[in-house]
C-alpha atoms as a PDB file:
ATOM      1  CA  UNK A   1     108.004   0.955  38.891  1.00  0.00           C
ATOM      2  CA  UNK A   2     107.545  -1.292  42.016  1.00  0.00           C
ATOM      3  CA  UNK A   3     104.830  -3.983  42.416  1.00  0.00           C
ATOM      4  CA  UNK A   4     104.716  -6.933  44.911  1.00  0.00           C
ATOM      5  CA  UNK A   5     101.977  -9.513  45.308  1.00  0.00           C
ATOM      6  CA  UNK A   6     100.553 -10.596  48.584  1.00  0.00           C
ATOM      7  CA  UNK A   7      97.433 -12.771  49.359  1.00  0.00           C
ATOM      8  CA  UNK A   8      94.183 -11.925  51.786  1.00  0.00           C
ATOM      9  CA  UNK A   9      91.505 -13.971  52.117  1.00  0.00           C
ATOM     10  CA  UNK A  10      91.709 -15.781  49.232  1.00  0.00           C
ATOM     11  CA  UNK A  11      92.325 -12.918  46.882  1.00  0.00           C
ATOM     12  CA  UNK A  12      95.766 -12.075  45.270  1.00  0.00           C
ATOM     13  CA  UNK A  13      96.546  -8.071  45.541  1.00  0.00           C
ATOM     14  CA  UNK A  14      99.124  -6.832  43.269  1.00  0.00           C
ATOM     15  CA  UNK A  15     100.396  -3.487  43.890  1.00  0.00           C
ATOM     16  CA  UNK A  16     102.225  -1.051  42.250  1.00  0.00           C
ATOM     17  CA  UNK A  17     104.058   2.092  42.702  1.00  0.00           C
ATOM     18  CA  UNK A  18     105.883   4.551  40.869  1.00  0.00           C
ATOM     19  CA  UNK A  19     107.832   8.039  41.424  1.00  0.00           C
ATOM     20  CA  UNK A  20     106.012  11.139  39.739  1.00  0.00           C
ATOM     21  CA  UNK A  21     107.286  14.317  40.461  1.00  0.00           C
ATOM     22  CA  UNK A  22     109.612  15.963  43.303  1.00  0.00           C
ATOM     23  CA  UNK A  23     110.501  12.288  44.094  1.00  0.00           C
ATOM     24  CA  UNK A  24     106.610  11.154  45.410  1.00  0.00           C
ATOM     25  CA  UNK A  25     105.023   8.027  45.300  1.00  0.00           C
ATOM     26  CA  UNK A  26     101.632   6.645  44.044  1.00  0.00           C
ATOM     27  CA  UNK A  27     100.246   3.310  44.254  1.00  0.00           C
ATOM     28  CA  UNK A  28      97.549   1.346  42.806  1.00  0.00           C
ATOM     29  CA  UNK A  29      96.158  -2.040  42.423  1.00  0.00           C
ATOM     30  CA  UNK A  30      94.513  -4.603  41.116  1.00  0.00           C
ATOM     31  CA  UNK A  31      92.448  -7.556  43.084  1.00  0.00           C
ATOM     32  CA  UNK A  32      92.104 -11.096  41.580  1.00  0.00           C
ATOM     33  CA  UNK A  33      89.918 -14.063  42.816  1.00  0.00           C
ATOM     34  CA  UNK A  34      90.084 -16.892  41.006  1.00  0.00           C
ATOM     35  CA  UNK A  35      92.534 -16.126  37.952  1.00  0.00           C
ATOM     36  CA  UNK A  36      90.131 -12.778  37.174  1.00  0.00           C
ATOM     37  CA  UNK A  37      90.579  -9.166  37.962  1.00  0.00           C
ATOM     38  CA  UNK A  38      88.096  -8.386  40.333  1.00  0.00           C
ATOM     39  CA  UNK A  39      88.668  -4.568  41.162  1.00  0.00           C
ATOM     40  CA  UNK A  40      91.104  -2.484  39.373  1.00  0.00           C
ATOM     41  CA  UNK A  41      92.607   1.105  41.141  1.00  0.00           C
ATOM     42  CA  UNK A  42      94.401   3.245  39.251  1.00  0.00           C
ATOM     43  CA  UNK A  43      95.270   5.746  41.906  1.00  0.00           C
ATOM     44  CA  UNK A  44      95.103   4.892  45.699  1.00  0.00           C
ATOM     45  CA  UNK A  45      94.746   8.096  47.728  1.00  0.00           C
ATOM     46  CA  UNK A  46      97.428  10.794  47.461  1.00  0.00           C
ATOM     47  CA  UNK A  47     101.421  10.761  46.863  1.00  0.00           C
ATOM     48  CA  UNK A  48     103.290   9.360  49.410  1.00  0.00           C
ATOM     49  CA  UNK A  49     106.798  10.547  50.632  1.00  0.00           C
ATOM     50  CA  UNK A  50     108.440   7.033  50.375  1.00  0.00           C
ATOM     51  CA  UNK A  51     107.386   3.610  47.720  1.00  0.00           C
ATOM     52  CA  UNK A  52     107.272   1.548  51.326  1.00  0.00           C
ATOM     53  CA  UNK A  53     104.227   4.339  52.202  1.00  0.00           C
ATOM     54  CA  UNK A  54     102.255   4.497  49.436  1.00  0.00           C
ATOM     55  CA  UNK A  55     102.480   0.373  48.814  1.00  0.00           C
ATOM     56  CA  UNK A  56     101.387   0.517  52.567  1.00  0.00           C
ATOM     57  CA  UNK A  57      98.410   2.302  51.649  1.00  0.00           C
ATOM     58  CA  UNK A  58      97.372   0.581  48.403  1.00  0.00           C
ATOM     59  CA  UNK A  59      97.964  -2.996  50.720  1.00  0.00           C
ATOM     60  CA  UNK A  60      95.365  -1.335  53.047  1.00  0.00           C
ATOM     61  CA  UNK A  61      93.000  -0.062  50.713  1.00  0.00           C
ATOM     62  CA  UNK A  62      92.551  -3.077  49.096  1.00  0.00           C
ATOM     63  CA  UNK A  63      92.115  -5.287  52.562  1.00  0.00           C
ATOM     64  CA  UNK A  64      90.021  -2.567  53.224  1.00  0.00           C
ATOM     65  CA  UNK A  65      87.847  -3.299  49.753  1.00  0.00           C
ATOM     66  CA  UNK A  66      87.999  -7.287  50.201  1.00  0.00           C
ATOM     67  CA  UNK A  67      86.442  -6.934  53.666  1.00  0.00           C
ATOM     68  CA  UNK A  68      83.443  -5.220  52.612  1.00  0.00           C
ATOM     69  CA  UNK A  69      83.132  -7.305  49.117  1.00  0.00           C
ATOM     70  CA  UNK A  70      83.436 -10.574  50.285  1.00  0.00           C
END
C-alpha cells in the first residue's frame, strides 16, 4: 500500500492507495484538523489505471471536501 501526506488549508490529508485486481488502483483518505480525524473515505471514486491516478483523485476529492466544509 501507498499513502503520502500533504497539507490544505490547514488540514492534513493522508492518502492511500493500493492494487486490487488486474493491477488497478484505489485510493482513499482520511482528513485531520487539529490532531482529529475529521472525514474518513474508504473508497474515492473508481479504480484507477496507475497509484499516481488514483492518489490524484483522492488529493482532489478531499480539497474538493475541505472547500465546501470549511
Amino acid at each position: 500500500m501507498e499513502s503520502g501526506i500533504t497539507e490544505y488549508k490547514g488540514y492534513v490529508v493522508h492518502v492511500f492507495c493500493k492494487t486490487i485486481k488486474d493491477g488497478l488502483h484505489i485510493a482513499s483518505c482520511a482528513i485531520w484538523e487539529d490532531g482529529a480525524v475529521v472525514q474518513d473515505s474508504k473508497s474515492i471514486g473508481r479504480n484507477h489505471a496507475t497509484a499516481a491516478d488514483a492518489k490524484t483523485a483522492a488529493y482532489e476529492w478531499a480539497k474538493q471536501w475541505i472547500d465546501e466544509n470549511s
